[in-house]
C-alpha atoms as a PDB file:
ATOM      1  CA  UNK A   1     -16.177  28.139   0.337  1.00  0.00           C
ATOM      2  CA  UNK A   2     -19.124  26.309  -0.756  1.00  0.00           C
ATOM      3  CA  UNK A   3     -22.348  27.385   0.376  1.00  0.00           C
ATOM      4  CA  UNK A   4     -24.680  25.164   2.544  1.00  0.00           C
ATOM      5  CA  UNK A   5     -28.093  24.902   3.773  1.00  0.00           C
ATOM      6  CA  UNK A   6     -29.493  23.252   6.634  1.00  0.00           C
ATOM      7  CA  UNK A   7     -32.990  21.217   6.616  1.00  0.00           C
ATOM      8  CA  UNK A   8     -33.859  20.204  10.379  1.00  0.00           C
ATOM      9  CA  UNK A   9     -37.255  18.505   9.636  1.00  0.00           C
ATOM     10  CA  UNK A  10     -35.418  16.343   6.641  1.00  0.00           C
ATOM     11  CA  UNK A  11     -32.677  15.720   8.636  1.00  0.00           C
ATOM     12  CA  UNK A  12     -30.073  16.811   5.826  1.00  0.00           C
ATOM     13  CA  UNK A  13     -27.602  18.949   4.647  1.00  0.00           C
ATOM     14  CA  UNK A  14     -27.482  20.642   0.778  1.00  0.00           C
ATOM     15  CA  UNK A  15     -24.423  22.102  -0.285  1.00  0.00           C
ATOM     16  CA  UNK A  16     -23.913  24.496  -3.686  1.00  0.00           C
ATOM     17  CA  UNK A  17     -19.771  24.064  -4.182  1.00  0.00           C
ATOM     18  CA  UNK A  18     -18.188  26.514  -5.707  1.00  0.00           C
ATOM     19  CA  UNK A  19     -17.681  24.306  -9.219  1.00  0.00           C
ATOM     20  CA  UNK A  20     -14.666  26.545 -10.125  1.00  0.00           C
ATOM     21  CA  UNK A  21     -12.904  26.571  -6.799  1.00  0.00           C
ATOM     22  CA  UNK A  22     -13.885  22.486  -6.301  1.00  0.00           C
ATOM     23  CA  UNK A  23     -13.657  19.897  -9.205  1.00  0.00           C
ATOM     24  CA  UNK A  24     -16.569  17.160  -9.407  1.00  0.00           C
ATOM     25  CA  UNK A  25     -13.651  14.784  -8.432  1.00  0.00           C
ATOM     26  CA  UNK A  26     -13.278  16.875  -5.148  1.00  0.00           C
ATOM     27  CA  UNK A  27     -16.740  16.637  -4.344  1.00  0.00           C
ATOM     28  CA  UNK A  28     -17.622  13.182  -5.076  1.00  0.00           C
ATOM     29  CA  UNK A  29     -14.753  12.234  -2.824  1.00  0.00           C
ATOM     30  CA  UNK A  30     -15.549  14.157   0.408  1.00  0.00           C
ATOM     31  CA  UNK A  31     -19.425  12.870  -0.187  1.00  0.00           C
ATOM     32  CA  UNK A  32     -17.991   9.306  -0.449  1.00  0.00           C
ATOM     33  CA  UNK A  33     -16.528  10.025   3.051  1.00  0.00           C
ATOM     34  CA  UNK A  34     -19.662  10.966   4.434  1.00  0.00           C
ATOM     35  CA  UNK A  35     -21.725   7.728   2.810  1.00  0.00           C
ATOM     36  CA  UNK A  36     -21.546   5.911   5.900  1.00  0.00           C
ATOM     37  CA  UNK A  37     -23.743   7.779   7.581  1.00  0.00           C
ATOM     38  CA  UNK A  38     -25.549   9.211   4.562  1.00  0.00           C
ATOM     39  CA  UNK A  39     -27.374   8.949   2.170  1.00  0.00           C
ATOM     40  CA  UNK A  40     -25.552  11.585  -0.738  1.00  0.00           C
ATOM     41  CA  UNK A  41     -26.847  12.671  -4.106  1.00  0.00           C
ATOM     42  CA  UNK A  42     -24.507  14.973  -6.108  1.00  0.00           C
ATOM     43  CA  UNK A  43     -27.448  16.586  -8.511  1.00  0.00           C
ATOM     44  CA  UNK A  44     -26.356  19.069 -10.666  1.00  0.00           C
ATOM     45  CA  UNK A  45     -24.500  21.718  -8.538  1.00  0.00           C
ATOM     46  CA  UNK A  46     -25.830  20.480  -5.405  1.00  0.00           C
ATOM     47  CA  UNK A  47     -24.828  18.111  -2.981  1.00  0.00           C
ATOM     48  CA  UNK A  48     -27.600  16.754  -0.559  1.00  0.00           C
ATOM     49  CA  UNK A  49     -26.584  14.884   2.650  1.00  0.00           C
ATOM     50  CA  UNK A  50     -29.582  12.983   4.486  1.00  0.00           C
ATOM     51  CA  UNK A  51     -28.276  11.327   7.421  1.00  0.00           C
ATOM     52  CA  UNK A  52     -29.381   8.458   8.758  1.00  0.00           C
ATOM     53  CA  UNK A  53     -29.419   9.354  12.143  1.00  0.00           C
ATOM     54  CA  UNK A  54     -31.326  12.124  13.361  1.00  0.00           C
ATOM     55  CA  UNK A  55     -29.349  15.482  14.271  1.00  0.00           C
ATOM     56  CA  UNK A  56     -30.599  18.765  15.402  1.00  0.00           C
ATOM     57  CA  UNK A  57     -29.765  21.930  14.366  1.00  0.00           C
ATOM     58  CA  UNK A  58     -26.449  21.514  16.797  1.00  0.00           C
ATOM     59  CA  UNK A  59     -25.249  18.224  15.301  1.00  0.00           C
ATOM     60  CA  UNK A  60     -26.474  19.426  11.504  1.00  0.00           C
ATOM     61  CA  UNK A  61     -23.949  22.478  11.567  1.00  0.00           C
ATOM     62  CA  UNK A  62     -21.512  20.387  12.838  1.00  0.00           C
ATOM     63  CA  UNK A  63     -21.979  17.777   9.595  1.00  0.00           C
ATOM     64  CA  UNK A  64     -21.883  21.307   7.444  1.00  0.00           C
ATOM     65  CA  UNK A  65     -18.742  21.910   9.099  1.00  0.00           C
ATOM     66  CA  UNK A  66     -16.951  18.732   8.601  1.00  0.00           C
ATOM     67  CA  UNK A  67     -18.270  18.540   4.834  1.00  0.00           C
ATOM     68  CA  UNK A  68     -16.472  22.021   4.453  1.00  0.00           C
ATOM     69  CA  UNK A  69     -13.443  20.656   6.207  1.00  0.00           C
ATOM     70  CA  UNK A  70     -13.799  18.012   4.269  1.00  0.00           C
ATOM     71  CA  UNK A  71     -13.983  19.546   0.515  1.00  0.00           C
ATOM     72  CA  UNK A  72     -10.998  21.294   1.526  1.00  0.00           C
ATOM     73  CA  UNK A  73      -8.917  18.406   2.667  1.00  0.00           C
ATOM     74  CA  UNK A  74      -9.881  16.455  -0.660  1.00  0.00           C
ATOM     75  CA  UNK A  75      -9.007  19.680  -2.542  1.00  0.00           C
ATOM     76  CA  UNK A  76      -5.761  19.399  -1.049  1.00  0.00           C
ATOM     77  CA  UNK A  77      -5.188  15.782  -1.783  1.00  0.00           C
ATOM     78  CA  UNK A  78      -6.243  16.183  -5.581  1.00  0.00           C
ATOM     79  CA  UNK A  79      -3.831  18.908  -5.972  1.00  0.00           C
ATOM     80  CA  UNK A  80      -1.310  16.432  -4.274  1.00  0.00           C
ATOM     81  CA  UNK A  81      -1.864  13.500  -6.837  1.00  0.00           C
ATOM     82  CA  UNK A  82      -1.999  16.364  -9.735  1.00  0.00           C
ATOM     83  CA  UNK A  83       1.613  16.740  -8.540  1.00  0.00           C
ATOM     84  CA  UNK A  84       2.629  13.312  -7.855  1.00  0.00           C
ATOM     85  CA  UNK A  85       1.288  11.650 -11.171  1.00  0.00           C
ATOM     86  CA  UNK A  86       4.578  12.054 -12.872  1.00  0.00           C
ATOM     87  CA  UNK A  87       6.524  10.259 -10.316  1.00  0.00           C
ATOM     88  CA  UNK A  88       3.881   7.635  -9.801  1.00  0.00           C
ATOM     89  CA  UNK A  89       3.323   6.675 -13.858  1.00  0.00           C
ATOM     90  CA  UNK A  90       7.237   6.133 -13.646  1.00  0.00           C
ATOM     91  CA  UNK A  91       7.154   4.156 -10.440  1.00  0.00           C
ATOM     92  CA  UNK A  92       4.722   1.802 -11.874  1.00  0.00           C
ATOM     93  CA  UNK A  93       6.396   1.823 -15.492  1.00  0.00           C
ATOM     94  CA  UNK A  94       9.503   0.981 -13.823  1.00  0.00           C
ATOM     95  CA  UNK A  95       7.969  -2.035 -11.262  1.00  0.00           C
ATOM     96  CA  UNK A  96       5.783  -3.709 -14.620  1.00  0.00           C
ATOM     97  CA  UNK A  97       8.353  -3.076 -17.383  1.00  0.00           C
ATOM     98  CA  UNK A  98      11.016  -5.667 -18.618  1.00  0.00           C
ATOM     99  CA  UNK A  99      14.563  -6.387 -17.475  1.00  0.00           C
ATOM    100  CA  UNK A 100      16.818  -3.133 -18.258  1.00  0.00           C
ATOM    101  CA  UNK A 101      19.029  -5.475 -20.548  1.00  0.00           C
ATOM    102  CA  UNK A 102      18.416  -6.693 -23.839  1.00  0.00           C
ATOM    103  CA  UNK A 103      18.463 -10.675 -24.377  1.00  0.00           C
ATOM    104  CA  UNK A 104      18.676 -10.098 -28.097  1.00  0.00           C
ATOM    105  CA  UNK A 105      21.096 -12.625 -30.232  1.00  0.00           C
ATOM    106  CA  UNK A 106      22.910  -9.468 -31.776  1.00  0.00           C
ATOM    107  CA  UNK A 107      24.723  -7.163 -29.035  1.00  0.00           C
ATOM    108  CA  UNK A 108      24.699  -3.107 -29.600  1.00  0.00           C
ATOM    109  CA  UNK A 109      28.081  -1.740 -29.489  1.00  0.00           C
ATOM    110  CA  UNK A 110      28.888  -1.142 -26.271  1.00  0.00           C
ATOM    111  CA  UNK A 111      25.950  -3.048 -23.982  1.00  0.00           C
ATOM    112  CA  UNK A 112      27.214  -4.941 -21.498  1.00  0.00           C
ATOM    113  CA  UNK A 113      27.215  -8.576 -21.970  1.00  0.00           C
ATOM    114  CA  UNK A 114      24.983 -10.776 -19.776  1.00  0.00           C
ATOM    115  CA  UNK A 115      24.663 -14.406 -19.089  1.00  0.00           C
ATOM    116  CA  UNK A 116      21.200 -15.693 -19.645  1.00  0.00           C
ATOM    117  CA  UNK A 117      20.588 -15.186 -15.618  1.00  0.00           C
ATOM    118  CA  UNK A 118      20.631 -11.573 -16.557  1.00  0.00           C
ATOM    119  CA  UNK A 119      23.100 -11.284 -13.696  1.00  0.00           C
ATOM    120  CA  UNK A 120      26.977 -10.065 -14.119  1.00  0.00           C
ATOM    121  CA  UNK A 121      30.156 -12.605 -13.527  1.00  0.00           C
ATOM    122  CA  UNK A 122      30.420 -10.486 -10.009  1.00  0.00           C
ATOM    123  CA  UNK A 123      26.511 -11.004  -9.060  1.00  0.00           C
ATOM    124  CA  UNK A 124      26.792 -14.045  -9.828  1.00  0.00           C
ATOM    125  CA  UNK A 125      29.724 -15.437  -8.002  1.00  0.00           C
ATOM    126  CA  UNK A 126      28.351 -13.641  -5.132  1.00  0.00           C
ATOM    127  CA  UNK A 127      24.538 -15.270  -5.540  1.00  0.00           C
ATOM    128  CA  UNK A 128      27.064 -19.215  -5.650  1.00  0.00           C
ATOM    129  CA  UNK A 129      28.962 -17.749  -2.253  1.00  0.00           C
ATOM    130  CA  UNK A 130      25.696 -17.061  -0.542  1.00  0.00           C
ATOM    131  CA  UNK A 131      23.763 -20.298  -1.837  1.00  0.00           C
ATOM    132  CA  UNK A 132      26.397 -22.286  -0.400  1.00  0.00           C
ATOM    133  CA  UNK A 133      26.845 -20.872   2.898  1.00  0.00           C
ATOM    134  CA  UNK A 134      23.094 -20.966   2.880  1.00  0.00           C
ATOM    135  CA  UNK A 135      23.127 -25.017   2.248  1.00  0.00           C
ATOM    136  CA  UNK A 136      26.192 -25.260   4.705  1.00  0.00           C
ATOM    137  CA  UNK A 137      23.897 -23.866   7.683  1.00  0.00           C
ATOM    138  CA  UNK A 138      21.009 -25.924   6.443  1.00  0.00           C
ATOM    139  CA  UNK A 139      23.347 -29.537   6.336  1.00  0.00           C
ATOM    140  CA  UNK A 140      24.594 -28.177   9.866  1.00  0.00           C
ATOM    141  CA  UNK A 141      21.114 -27.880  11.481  1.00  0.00           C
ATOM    142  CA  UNK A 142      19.975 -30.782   9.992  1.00  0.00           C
ATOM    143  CA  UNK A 143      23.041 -32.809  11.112  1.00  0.00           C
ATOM    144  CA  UNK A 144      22.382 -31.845  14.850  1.00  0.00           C
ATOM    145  CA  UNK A 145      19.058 -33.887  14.940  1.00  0.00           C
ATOM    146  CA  UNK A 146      15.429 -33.402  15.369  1.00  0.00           C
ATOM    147  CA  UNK A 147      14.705 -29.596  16.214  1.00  0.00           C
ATOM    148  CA  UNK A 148      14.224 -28.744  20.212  1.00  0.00           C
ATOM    149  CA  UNK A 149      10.749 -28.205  20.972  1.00  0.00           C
ATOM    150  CA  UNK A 150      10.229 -27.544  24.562  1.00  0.00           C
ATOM    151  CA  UNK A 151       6.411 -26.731  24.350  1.00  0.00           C
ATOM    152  CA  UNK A 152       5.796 -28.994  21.826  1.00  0.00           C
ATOM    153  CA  UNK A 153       4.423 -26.513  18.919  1.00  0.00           C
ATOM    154  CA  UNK A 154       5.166 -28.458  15.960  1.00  0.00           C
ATOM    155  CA  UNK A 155       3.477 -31.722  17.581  1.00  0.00           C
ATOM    156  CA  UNK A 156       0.616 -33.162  15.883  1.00  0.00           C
ATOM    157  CA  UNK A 157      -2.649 -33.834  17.651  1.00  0.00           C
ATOM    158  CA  UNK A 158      -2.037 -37.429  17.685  1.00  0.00           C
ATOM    159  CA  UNK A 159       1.400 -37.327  19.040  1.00  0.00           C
ATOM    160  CA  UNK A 160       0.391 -35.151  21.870  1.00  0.00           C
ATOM    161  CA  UNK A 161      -3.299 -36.715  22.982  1.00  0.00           C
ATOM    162  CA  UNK A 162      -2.841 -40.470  20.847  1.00  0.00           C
ATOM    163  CA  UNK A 163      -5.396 -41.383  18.765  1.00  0.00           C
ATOM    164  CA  UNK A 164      -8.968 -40.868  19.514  1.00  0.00           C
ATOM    165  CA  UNK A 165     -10.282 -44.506  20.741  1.00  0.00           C
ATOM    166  CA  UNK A 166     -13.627 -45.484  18.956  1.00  0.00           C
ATOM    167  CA  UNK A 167     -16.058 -46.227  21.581  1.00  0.00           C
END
């Protein structure tokens, strides 16, 4: 656990964390949640907290508490994205990389062949199927007249109060 100490009169908190038990990473996070209410400078091995309102002794080793709390929680989520980094690297290789087929003019043995939509015969007969039944419900709303507006939403200023008289 890191050790703390309180300052009443200077209305802050200074904290020695244990550097090999929390990483600099750790501890600039937790201080960047407490930056909202104060001040923080990370000097050396220390990290100072002066508040910006006034606590007593009571409210002061409740701040050391939640900094604690705090260095532990952000201990916990660095070890999380440790873990995760893998799985996020290929997420976002995967979401800003290319199409998975090759648009070269020569085809490798075996590849699959692909139109220049990228799309197979089957994907694409079933993209024409739902384009059209898409267009069919358009021409059939469109066919029935002007939409029904009961409150009068898509009304424009003018068609609901006329036209402002000069005067």
């Amino acid at each position: 656990m890191a050790k703390s100490q309180v300052d009443v009169s200077g209305n802050q908190l200074t904290f020695y964390p244990d550097p090999s038990r929390y990483s600099l990473g750790v501890v600039k996070f937790a201080s960047y949640v407490f930056s909202g209410h104060a001040h923080v400078f990370i000097e050396g091995n220390s990290v100072i907290l002066r508040f910006h309102k006034r606590f007593g002794a009571k409210g002061l080793k409740n701040e050391e508490a939640l900094f604690k709390k705090e260095l532990e929680d952000q201990k916990i989520h660095s070890e999380i994205r440790k873990n995760n980094q893998g799985i996020r690297e290929f997420i976002m290789r995967k979401a800003l990389s290319g199409p998975i087929f090759s648009y070269e003019d020569e085809e490798q043995p075996g590849s699959p062949s692909l139109p220049e939509s990228g799309l197979t015969k089957e994907q694409e007969t079933e993209l024409d199927r739902l384009i059209a039944e898409v267009e069919s419900d358009i021409a059939k709303e469109t066919s029935k007249g002007p939409p029904l507006d009961p409150l009068g939403i898509t009304a424009t200023w003018e068609e609901k109060h006329g036209k402002k008289r000069a005067g």
